[in-house]
N, C-alpha and C. Protein backbone atom coordinates (compact mmCIF):
# COMPACT_ATOMS: atom_id res chain seq x y z
N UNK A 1 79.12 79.64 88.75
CA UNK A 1 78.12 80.05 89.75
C UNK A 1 77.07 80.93 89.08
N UNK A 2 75.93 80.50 89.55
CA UNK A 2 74.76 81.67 88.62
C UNK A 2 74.91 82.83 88.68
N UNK A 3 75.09 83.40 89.92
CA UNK A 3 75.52 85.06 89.67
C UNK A 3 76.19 85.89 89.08
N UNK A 4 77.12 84.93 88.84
CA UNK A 4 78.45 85.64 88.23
C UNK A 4 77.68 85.64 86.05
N UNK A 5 76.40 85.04 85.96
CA UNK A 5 75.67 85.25 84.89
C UNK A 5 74.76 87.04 84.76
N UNK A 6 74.81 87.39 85.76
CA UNK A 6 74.43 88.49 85.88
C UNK A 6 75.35 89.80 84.88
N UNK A 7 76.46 89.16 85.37
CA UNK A 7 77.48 90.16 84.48
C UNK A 7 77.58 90.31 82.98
N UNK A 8 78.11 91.49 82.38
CA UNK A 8 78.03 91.47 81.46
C UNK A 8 79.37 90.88 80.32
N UNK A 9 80.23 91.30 81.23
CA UNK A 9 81.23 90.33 80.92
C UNK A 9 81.91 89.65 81.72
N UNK A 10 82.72 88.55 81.12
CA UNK A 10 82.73 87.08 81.82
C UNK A 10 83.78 87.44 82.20
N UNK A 11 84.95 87.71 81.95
CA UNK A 11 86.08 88.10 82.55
C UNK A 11 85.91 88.70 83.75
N UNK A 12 85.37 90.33 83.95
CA UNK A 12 84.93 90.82 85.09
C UNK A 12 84.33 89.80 86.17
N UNK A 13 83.59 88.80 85.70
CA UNK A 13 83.12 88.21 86.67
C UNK A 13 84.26 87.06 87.53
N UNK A 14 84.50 86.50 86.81
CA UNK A 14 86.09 86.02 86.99
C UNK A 14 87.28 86.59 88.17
N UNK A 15 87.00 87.34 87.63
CA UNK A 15 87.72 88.19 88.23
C UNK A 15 87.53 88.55 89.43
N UNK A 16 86.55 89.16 89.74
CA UNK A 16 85.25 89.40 90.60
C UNK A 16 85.39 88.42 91.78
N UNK A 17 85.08 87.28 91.23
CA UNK A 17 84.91 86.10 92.06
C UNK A 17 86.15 85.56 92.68
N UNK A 18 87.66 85.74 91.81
CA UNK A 18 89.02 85.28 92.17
C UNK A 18 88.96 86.66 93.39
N UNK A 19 88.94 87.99 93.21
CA UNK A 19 89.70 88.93 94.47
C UNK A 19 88.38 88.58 95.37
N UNK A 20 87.22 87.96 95.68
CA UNK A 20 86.54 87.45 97.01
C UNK A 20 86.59 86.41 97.53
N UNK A 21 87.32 85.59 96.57
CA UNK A 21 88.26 84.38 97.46
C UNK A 21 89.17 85.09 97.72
N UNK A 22 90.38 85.72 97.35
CA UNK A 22 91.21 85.43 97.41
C UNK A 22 91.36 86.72 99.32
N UNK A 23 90.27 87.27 98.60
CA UNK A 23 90.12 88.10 100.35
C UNK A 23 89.47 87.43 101.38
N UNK A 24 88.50 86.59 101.24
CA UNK A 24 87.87 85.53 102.42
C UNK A 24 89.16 84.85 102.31
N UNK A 25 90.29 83.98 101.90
CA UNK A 25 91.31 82.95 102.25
C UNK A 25 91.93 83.99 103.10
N UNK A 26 92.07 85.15 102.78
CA UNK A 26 93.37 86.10 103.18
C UNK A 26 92.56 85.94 104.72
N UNK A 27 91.85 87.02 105.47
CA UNK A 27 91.35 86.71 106.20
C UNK A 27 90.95 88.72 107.09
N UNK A 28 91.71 89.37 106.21
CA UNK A 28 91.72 90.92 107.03
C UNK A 28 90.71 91.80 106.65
N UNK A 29 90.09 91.18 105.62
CA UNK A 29 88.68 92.28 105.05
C UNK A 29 87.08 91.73 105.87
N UNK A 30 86.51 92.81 106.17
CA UNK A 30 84.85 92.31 106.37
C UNK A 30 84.58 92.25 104.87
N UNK A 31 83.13 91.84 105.03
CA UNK A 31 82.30 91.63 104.01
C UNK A 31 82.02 92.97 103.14
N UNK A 32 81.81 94.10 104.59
CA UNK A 32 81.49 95.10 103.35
C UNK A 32 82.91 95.99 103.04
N UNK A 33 84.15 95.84 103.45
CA UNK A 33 85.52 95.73 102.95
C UNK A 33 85.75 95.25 101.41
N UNK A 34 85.15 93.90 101.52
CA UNK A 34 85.58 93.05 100.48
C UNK A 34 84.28 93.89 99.17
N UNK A 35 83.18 94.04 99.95
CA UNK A 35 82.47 95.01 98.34
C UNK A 35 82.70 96.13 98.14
N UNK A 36 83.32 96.77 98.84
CA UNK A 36 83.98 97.67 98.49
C UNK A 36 85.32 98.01 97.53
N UNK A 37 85.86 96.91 97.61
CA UNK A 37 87.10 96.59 96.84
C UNK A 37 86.60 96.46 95.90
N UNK A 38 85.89 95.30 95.58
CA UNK A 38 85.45 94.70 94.33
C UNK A 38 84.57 96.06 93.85
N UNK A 39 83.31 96.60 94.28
CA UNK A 39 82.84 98.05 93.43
C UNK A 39 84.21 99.01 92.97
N UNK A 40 84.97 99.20 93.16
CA UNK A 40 85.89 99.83 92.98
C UNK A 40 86.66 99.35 91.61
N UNK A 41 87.10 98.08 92.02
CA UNK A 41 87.50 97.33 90.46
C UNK A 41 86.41 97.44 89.40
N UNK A 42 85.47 97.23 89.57
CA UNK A 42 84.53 97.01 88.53
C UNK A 42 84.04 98.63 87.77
N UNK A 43 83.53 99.37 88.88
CA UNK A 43 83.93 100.85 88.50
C UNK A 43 84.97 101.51 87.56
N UNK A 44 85.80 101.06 88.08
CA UNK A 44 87.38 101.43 87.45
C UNK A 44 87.34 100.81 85.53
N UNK A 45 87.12 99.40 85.96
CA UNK A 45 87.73 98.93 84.81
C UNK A 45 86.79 98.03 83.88
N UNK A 46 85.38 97.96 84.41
CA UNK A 46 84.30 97.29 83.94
C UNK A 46 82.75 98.30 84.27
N UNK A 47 83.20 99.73 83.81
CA UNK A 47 82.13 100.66 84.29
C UNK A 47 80.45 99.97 83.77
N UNK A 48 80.19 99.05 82.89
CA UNK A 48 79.27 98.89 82.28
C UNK A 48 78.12 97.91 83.16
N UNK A 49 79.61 97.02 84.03
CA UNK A 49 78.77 96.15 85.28
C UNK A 49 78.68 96.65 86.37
N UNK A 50 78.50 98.12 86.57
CA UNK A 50 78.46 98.58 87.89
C UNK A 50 77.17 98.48 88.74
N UNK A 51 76.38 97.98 87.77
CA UNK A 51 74.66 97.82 88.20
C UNK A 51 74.26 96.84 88.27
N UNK A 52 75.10 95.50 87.78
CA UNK A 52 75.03 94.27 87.42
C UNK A 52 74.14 93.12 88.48
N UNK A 53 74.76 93.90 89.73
CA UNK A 53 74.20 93.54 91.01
C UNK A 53 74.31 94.16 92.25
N UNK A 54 72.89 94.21 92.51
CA UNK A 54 72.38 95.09 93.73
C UNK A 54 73.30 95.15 94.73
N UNK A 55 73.65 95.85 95.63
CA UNK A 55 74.86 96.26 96.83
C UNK A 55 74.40 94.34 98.16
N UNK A 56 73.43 94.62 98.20
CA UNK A 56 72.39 93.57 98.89
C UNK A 56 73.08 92.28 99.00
N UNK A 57 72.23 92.25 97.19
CA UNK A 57 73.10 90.89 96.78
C UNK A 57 74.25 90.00 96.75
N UNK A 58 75.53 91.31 96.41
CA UNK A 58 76.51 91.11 96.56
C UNK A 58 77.06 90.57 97.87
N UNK A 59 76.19 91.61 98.60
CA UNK A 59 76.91 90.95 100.42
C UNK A 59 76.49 89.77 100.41
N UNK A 60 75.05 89.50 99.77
CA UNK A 60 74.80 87.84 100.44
C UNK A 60 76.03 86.96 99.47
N UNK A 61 75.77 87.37 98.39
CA UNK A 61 76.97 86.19 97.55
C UNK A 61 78.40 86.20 98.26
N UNK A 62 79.23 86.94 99.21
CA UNK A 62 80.03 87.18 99.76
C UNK A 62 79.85 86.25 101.07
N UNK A 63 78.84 86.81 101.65
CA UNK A 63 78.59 85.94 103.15
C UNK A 63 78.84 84.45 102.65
N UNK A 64 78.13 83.88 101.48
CA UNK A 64 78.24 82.71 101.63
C UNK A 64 79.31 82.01 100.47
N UNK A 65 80.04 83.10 99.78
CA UNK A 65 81.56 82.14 99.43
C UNK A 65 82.39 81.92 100.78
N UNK A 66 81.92 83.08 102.02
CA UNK A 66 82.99 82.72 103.36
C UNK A 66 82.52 81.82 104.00
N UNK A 67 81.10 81.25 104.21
CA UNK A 67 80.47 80.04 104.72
C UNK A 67 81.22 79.03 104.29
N UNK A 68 81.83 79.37 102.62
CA UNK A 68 81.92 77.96 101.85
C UNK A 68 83.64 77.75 102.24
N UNK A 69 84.13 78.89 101.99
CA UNK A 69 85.38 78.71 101.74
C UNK A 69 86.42 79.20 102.57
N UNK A 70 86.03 80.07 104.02
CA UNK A 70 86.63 80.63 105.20
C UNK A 70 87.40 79.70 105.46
N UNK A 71 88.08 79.92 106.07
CA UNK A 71 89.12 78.78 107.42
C UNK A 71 88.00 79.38 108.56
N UNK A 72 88.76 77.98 109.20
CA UNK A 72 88.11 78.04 110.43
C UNK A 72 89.11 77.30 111.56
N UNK A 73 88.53 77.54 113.01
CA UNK A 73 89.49 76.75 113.65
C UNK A 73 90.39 77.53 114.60
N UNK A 74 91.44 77.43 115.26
CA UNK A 74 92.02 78.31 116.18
C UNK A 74 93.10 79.87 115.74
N UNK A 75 93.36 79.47 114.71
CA UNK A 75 94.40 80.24 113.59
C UNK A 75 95.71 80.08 114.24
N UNK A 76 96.22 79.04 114.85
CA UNK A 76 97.15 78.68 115.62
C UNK A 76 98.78 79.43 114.70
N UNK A 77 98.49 79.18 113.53
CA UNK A 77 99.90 79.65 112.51
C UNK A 77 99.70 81.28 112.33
N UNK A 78 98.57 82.03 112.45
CA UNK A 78 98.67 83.44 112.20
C UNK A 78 98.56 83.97 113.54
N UNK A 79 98.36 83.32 114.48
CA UNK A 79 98.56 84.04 116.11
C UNK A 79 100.41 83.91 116.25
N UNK A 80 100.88 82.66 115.82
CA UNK A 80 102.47 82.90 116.05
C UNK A 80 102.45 83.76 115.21
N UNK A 81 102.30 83.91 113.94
CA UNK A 81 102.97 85.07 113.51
C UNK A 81 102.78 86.30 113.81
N UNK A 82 101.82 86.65 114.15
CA UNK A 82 101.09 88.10 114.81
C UNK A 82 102.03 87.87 116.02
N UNK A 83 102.47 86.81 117.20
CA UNK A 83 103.16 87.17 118.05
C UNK A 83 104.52 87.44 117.94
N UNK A 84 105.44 86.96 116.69
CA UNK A 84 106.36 87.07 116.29
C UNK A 84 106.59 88.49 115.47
N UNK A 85 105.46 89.25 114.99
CA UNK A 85 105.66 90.31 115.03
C UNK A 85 105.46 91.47 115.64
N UNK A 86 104.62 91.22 116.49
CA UNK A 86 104.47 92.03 117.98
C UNK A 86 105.72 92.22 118.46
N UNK A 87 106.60 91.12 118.66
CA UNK A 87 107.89 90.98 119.35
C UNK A 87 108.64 91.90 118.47
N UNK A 88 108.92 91.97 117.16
CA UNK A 88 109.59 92.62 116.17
C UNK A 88 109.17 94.00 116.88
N UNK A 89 107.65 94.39 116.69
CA UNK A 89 107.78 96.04 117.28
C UNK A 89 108.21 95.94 117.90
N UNK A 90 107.95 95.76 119.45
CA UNK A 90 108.92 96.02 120.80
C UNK A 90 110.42 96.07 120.54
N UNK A 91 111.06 95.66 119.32
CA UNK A 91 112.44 96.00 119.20
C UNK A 91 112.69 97.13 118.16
N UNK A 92 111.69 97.90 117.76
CA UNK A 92 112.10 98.72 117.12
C UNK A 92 111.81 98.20 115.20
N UNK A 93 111.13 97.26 115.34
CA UNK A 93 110.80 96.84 113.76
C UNK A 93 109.76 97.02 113.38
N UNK A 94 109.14 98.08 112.75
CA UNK A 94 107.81 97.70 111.76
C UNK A 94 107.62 96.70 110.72
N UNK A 95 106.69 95.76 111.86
CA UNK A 95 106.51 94.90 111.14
C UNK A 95 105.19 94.68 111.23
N UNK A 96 104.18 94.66 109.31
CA UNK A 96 103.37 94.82 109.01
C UNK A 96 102.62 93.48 108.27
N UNK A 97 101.55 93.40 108.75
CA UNK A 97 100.73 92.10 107.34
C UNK A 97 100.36 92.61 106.22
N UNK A 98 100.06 91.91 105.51
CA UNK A 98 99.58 91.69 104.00
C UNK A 98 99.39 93.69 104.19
N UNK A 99 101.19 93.82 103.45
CA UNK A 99 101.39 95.27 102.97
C UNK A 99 101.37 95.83 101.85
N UNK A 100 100.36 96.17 101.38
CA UNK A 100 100.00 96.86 100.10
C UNK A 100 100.50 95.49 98.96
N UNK A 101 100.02 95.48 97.47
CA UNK A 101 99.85 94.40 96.64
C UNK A 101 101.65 94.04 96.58
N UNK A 102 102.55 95.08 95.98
CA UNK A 102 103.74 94.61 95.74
C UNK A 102 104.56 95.04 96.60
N UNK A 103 106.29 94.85 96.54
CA UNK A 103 107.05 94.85 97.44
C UNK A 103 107.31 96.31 98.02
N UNK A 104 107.44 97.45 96.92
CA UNK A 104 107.34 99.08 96.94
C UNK A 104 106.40 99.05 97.71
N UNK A 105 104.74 98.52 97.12
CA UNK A 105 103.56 99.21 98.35
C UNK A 105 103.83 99.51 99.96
N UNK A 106 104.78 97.75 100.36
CA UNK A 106 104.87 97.46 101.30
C UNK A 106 106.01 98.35 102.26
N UNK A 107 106.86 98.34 101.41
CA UNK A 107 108.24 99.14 102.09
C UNK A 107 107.84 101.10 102.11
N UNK A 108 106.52 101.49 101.09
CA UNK A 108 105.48 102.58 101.81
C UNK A 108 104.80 102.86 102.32
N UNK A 109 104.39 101.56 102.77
CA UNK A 109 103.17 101.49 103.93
C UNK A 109 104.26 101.08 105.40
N UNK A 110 105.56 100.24 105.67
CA UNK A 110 106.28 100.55 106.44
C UNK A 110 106.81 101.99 106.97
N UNK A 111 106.97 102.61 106.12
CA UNK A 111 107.65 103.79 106.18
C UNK A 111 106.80 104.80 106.75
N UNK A 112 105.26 104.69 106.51
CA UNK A 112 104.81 105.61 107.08
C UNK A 112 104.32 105.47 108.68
N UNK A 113 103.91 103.90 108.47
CA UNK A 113 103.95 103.87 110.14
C UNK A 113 104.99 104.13 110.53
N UNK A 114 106.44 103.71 110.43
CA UNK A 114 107.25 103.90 111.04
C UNK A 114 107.07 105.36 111.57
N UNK A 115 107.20 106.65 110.63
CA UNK A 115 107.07 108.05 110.80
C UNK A 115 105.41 108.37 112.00
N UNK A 116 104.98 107.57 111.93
CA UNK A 116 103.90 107.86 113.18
C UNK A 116 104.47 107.00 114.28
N UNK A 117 105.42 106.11 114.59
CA UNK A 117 105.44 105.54 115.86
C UNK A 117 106.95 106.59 116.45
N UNK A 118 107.55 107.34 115.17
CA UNK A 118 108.56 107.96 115.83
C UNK A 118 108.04 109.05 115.97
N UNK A 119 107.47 109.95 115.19
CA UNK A 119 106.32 111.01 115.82
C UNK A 119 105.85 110.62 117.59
N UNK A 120 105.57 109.46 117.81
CA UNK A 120 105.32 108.98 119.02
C UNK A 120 106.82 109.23 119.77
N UNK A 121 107.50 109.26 119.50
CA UNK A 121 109.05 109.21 120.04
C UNK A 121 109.22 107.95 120.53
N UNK A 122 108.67 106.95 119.51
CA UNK A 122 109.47 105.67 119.45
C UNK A 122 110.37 105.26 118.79
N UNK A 123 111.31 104.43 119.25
CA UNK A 123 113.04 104.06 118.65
C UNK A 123 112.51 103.10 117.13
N UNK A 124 113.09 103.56 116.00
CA UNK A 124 112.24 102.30 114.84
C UNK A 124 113.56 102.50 114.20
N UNK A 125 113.95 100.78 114.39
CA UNK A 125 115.45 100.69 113.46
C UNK A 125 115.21 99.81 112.13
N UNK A 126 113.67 99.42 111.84
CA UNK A 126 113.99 98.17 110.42
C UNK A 126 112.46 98.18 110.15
N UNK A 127 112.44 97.33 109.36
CA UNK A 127 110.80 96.80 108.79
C UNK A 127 110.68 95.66 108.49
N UNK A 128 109.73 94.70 108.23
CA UNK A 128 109.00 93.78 108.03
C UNK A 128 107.86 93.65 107.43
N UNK A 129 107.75 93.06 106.42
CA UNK A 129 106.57 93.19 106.05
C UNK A 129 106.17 91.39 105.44
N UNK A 130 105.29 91.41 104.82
CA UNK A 130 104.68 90.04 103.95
C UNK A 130 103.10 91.08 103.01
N UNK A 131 103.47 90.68 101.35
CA UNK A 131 102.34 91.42 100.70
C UNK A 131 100.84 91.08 100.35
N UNK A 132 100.53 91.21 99.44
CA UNK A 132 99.24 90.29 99.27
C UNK A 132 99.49 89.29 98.05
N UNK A 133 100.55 89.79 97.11
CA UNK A 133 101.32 89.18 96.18
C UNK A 133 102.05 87.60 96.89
N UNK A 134 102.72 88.20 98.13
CA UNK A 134 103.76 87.22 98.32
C UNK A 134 102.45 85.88 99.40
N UNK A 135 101.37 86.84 100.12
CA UNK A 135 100.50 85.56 100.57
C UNK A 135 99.72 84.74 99.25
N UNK A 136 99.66 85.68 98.25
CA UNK A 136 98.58 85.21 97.09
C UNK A 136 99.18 83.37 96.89
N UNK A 137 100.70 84.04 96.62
CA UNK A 137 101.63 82.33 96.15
C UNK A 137 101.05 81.34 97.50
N UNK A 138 101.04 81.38 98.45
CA UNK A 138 100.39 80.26 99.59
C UNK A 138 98.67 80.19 99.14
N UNK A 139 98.27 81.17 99.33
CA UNK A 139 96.40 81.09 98.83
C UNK A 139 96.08 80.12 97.42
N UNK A 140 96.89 80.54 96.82
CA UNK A 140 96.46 79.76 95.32
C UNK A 140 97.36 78.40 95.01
N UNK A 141 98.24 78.04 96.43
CA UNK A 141 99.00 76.90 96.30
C UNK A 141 100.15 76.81 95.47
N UNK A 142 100.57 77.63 94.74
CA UNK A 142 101.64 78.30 94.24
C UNK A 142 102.85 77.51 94.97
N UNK A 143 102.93 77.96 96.24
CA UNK A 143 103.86 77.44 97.30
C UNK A 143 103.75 77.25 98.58
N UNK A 144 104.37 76.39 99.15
CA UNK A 144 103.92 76.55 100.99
C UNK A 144 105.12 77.72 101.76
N UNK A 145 105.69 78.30 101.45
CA UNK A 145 106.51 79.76 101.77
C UNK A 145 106.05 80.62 101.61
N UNK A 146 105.94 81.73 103.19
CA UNK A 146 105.04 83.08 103.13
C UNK A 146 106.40 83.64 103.36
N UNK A 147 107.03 84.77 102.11
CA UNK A 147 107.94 85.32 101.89
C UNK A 147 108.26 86.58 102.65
N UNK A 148 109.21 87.19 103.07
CA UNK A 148 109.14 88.49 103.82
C UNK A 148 110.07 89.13 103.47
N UNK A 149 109.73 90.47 103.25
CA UNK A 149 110.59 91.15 102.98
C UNK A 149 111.09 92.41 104.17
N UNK A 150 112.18 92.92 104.57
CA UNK A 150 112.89 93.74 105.46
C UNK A 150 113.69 94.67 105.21
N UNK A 151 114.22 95.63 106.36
CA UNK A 151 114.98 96.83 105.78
C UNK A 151 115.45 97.20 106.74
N UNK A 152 117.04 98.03 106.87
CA UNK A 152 117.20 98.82 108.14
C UNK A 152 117.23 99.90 107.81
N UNK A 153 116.77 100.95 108.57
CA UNK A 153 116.54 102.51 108.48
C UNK A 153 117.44 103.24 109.52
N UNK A 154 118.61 102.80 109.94
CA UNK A 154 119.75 103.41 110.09
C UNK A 154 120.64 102.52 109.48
N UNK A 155 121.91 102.96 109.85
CA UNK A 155 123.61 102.08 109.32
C UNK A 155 123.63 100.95 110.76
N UNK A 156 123.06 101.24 111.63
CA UNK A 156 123.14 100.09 112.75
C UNK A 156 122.49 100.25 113.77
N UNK A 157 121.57 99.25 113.50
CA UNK A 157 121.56 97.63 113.05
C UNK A 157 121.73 97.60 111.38
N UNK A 158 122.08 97.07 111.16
CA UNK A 158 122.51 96.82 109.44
C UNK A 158 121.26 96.06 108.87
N UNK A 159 121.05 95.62 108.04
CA UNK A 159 120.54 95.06 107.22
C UNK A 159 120.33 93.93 107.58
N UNK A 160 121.42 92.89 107.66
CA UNK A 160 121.99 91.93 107.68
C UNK A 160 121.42 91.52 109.56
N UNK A 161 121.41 92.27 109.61
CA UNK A 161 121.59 92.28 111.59
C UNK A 161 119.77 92.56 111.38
N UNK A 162 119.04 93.13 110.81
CA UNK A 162 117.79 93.31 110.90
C UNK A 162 117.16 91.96 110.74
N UNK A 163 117.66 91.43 109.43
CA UNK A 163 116.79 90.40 109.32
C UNK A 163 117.06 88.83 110.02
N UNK A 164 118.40 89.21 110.54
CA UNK A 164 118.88 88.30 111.87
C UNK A 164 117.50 88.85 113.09
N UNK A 165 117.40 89.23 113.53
CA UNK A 165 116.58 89.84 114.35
C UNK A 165 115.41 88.77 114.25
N UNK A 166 114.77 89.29 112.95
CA UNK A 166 113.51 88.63 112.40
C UNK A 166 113.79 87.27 112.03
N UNK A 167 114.23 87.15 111.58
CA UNK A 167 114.36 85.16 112.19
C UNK A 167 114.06 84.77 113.23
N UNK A 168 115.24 84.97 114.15
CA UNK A 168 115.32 84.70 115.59
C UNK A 168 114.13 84.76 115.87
N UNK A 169 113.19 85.88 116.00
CA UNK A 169 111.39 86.05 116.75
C UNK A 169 110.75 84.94 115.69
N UNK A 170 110.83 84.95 114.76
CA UNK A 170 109.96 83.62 113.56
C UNK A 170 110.29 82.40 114.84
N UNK A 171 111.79 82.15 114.25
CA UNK A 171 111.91 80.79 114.83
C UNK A 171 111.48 80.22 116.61
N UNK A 172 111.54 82.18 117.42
CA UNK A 172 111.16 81.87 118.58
C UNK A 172 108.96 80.98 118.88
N UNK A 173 109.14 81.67 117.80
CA UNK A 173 107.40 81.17 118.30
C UNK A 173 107.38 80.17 117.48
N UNK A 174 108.31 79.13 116.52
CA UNK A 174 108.06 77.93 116.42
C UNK A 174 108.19 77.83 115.06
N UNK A 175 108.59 78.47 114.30
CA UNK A 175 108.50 78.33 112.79
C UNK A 175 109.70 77.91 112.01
N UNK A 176 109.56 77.10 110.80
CA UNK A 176 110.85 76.80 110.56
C UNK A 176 111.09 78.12 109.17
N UNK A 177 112.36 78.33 109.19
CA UNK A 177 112.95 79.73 108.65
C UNK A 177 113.60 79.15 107.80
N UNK A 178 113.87 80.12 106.22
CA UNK A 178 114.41 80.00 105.52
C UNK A 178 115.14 81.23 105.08
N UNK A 179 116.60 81.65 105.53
CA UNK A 179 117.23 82.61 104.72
C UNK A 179 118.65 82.60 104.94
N UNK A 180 118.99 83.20 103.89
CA UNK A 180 120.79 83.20 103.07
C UNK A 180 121.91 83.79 103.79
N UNK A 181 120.93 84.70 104.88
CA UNK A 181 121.98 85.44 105.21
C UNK A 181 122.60 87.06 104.53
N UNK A 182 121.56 87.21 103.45
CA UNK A 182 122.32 88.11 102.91
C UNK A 182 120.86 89.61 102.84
N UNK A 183 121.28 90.86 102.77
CA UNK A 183 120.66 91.72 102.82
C UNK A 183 119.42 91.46 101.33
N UNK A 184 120.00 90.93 100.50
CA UNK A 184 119.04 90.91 99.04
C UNK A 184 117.84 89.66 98.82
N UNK A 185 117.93 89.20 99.94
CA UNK A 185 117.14 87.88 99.77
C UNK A 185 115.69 87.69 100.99
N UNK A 186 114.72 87.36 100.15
CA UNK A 186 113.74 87.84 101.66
C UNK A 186 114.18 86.23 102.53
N UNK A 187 113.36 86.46 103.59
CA UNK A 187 113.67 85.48 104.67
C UNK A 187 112.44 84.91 104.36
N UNK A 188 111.79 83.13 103.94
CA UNK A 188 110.93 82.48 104.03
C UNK A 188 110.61 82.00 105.52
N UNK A 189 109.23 81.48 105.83
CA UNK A 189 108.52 80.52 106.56
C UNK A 189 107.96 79.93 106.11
N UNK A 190 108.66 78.22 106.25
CA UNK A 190 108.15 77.35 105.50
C UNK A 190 107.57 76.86 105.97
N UNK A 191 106.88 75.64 104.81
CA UNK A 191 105.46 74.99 105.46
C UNK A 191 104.57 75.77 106.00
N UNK A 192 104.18 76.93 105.07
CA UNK A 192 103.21 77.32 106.27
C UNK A 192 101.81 77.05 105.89
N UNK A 193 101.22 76.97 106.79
CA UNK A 193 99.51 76.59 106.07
C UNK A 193 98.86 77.61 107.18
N UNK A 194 98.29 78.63 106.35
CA UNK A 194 97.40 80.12 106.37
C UNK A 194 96.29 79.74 106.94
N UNK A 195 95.87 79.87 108.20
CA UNK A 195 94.44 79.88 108.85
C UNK A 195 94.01 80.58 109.80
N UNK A 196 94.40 82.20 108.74
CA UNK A 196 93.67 83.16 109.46
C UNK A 196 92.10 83.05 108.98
N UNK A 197 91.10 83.55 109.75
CA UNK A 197 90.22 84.12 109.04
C UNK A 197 89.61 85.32 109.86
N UNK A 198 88.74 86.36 109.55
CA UNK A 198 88.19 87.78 109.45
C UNK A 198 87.29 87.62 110.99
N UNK A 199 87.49 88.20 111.92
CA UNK A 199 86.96 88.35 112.92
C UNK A 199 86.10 89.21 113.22
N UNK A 200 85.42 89.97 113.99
CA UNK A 200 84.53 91.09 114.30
C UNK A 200 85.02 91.81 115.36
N UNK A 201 85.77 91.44 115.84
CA UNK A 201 86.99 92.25 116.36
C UNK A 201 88.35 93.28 115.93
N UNK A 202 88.11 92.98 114.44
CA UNK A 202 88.65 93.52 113.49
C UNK A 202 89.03 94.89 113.02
């Protein structure tokens, strides 16, 4: 793409261009979300292209990789899952989307909501999450399984009994489930094909 000639190095741009797909496929960042991220990387780790291109510009090159490359359509597979984890809160599960990059981020970004919904003096017995790592493998075709990972935060419900829980709500809104049964193994949803995209309601 010509813009990405602007840069001074090609990698950065690369790069650049993979985390604004890979945030227009995802579907939870605005536009000026997504340049914000990206100034930040480039700042960080490519201080030399920080001028490379105007704030302006960038949004328009953004607006129209999501013209090109958004989903579109009803998001019929990320409304079940948003309802399947709605259902998870009401029982006491924090359960979170695309939670921080790896599995730690996620099980600290659980933990702290959890500590604000019990601050609320709400009952929170487990967690749920899915990362940006574990959606990346569906975005880049990697695999059709959006992986999840869980936890119980007392002795009972157990572990085992948590992620029983979280099945059950998956499979209630229609999804087919994949797991072992055992506390060490995340629980898959297979086949899934990702068509969220970024709303203004957001």
């Amino acid at each position: 793409m010509e813009w990405k000639n602007k840069f001074h190095d090609e990698y950065c741009a690369d790069e650049v261009e993979k985390m604004i797909l890979d945030e227009i496929k995802a579907g939870f960042l605005s536009d000026d979300e997504i340049l914000e991220e990206c100034e930040e990387y480039i700042e960080d780790d490519y201080p030399e292209d920080c001028d490379s291109i105007p704030e302006d510009d960038f949004l328009e090159i953004i607006k129209t990789l999501r013209s090109t490359y958004g989903n579109t359509g009803s998001q019929e597979n990320f409304k079940k899952l948003n309802d399947a984890f709605n259902a998870l809160m009401n029982r006491g599960i924090v359960a979170l989307h695309y939670a921080g990059y790896t599995q730690s981020d996620g099980f600290a970004e659980c933990a702290e909501a959890g500590a604000d919904l019990e601050a609320q003096g709400k009952n929170v017995i487990g967690c749920c999450f899915y990362t940006e790592q574990d959606l990346g493998h569906i975005l880049h075709e990697d695999s059709t399984q959006l992986y999840l990972s869980f936890g119980a935060y007392l002795d009972k419900p157990t572990t085992i009994e948590v992620g029983q829980m979280i099945t059950e709500e998956l499979k209630n809104v229609g999804f087919d489930v994949q797991w072992n049964q055992t506390a060490e193994t995340k629980a898959a949803i297979k086949n899934l094909i990702w068509d969220k995209y970024y709303t203004d309601r957001e």
